[in-house]
Protein backbone atom coordinates (compact mmCIF):
# COMPACT_ATOMS: atom_id res chain seq x y z
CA UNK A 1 4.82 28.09 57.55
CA UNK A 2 3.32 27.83 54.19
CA UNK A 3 5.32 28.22 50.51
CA UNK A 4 3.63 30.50 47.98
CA UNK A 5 4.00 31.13 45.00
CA UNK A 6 4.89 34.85 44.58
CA UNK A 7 5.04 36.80 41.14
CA UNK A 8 5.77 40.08 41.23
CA UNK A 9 4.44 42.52 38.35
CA UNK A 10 5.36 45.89 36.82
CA UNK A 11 4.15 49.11 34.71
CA UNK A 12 5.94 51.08 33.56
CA UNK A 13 3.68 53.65 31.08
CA UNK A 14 0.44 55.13 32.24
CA UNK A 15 -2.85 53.26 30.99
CA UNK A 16 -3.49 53.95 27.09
CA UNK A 17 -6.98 54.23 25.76
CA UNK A 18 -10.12 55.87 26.94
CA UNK A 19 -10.68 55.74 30.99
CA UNK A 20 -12.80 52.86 31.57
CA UNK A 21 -16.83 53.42 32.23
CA UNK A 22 -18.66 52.03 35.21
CA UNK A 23 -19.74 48.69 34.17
CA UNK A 24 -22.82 48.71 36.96
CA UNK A 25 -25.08 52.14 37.19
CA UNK A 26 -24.08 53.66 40.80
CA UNK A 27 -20.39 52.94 40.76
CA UNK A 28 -17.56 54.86 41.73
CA UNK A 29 -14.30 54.77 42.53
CA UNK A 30 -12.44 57.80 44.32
CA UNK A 31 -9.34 58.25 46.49
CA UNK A 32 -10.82 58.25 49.96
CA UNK A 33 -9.70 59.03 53.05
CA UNK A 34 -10.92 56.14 55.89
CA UNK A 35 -10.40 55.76 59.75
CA UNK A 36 -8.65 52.92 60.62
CA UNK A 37 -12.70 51.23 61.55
CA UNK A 38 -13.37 51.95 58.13
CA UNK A 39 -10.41 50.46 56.48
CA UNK A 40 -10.17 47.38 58.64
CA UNK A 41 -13.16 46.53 57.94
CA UNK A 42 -12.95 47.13 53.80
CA UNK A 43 -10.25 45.48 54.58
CA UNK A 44 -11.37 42.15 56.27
CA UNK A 45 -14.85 41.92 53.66
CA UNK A 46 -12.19 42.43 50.54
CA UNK A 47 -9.15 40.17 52.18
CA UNK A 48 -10.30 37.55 54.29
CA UNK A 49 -11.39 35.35 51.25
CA UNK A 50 -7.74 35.57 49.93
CA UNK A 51 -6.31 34.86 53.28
CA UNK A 52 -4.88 38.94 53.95
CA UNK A 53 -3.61 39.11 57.15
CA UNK A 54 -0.14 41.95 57.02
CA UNK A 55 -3.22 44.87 57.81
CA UNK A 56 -4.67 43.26 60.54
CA UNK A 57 -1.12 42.21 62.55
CA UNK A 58 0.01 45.47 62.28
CA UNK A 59 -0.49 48.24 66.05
CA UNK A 60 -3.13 50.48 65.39
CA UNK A 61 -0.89 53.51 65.76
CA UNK A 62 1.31 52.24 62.99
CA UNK A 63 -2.10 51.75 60.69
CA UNK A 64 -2.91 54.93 61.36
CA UNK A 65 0.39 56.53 60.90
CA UNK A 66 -0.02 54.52 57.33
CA UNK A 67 -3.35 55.67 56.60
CA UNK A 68 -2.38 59.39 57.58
CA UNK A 69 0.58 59.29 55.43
CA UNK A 70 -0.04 61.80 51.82
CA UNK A 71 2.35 58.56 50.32
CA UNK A 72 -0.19 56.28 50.83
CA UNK A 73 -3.20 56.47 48.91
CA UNK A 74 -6.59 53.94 49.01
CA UNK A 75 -9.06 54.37 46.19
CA UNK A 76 -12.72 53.03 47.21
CA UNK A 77 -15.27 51.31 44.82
CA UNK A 78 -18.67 52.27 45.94
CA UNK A 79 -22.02 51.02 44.87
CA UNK A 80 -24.75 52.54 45.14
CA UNK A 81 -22.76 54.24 48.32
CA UNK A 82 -21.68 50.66 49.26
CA UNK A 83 -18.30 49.67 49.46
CA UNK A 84 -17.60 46.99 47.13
CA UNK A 85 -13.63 47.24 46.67
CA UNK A 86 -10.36 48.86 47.18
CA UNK A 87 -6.73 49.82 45.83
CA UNK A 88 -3.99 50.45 47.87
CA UNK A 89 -0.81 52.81 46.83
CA UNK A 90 1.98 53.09 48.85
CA UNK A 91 5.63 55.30 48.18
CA UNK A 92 2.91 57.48 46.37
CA UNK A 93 4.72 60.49 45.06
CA UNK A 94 8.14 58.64 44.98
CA UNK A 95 10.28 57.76 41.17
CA UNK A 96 8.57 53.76 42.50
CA UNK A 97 4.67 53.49 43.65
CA UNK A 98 3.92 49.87 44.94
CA UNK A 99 0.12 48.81 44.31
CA UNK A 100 -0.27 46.63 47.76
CA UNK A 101 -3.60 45.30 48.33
CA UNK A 102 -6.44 45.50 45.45
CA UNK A 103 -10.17 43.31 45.64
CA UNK A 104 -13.35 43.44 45.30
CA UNK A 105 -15.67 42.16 48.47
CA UNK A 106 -16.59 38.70 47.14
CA UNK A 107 -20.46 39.72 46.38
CA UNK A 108 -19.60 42.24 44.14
CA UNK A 109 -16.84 39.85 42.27
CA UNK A 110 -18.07 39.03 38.85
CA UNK A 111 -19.38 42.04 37.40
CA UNK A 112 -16.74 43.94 35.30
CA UNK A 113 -16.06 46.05 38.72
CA UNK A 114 -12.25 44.91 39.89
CA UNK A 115 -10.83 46.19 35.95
CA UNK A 116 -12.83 49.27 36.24
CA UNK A 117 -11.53 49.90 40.16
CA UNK A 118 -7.93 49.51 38.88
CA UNK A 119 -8.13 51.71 35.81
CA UNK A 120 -9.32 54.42 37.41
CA UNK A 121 -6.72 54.19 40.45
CA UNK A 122 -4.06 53.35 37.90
CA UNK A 123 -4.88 56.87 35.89
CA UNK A 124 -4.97 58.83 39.52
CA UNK A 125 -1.46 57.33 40.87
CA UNK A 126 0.22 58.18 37.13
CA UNK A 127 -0.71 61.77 37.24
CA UNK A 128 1.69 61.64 40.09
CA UNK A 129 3.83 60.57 37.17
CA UNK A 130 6.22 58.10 38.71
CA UNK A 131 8.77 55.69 36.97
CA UNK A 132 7.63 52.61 38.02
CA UNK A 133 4.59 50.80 39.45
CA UNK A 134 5.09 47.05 40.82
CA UNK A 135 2.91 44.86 43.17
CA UNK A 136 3.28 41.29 43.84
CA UNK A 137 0.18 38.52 43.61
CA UNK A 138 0.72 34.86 45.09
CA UNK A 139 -1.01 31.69 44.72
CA UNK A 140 -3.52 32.18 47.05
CA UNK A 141 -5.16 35.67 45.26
CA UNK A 142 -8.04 35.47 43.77
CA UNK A 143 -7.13 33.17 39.89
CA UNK A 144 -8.52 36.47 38.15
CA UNK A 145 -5.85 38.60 39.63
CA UNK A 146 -2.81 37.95 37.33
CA UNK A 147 -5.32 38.49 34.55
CA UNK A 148 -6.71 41.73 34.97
CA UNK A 149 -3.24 42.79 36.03
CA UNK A 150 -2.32 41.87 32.78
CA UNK A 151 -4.58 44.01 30.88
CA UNK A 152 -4.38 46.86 32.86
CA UNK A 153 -0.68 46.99 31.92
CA UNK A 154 1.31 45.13 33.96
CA UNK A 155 3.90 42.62 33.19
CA UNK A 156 5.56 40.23 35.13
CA UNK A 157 9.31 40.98 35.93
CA UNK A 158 10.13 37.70 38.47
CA UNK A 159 9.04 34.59 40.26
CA UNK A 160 9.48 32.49 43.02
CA UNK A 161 8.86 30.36 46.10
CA UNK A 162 8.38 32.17 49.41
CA UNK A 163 7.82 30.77 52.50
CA UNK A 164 5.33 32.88 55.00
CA UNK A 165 3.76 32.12 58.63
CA UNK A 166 0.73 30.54 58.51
């Protein structure tokens, strides 16, 4: 068992301003629809760094069942028609939307890329015009997560010590 340090975040009004520009030529990010190969493996290059695991432990037929569902929604950065990151909706549609697993894979970490992925998923999920989004970031997330968070319009609502297998 391990103890992390969990703070969970909030938004509740849609992102002001101008929609953000790609920051590298031959980026985009779109709602896409993967098979489970697909997403596992987006999933493994953007997670494993940051230790994700929930994806991975779940049966196949459940992650499908996930993936299939119109409440769950994954936006995909591509450059250059590589996949370089993704944001994860879920309860999409619903007064509450939780954002549950946004990176970048680490080679394309640096670049401007991660606050460009999340404004544009941001301004897609809030046309659905929900209440509330909220996601949750620990200690072990990447140290620019809180951060772009931030400026993307979130705000912290609580914190605390949780204790999860190892």
């Amino acid at each position: 068992m391990v103890d992390l340090l969990v703070t969970y975040m909030e938004m509740t009004e849609p992102p002001s301003g101008a929609a953000s520009s790609a920051p590298v030529a031959g980026a985009v990010a779109e709602r896409e629809t993967l098979d489970i190969a697909g997403y596992v493996g987006l999933y493994r290059a953007v997670g494993e760094a940051v230790q994700w695991d929930q994806r991975l432990r779940m049966k196949a037929a459940d992650l499908e069942r996930l993936l299939a569902s119109p409440a769950t929604h994954v936006h995909v950065l591509r450059v250059d028609g590589e996949a370089a990151g993704l944001c994860e909706f879920n309860s999409v549609g619903q007064s509450v939307v939780e954002l549950t697993h946004f990176g970048l894979v680490p080679a394309f970490q640096g670049r401007g890329l991660g606050p460009f992925l999340l404004d544009r998923s941001l301004r897609a999920i809030w046309s659905y015009r929900p209440e509330r989004l909220w996601l949750h970031t620990d200690t072990y997330d990447h140290p620019n997560a809180q951060p772009v968070y931030r400026r993307a319009g979130f705000r912290p609502y609580a914190e605390r010590m949780e204790t999860f297998p190892d």
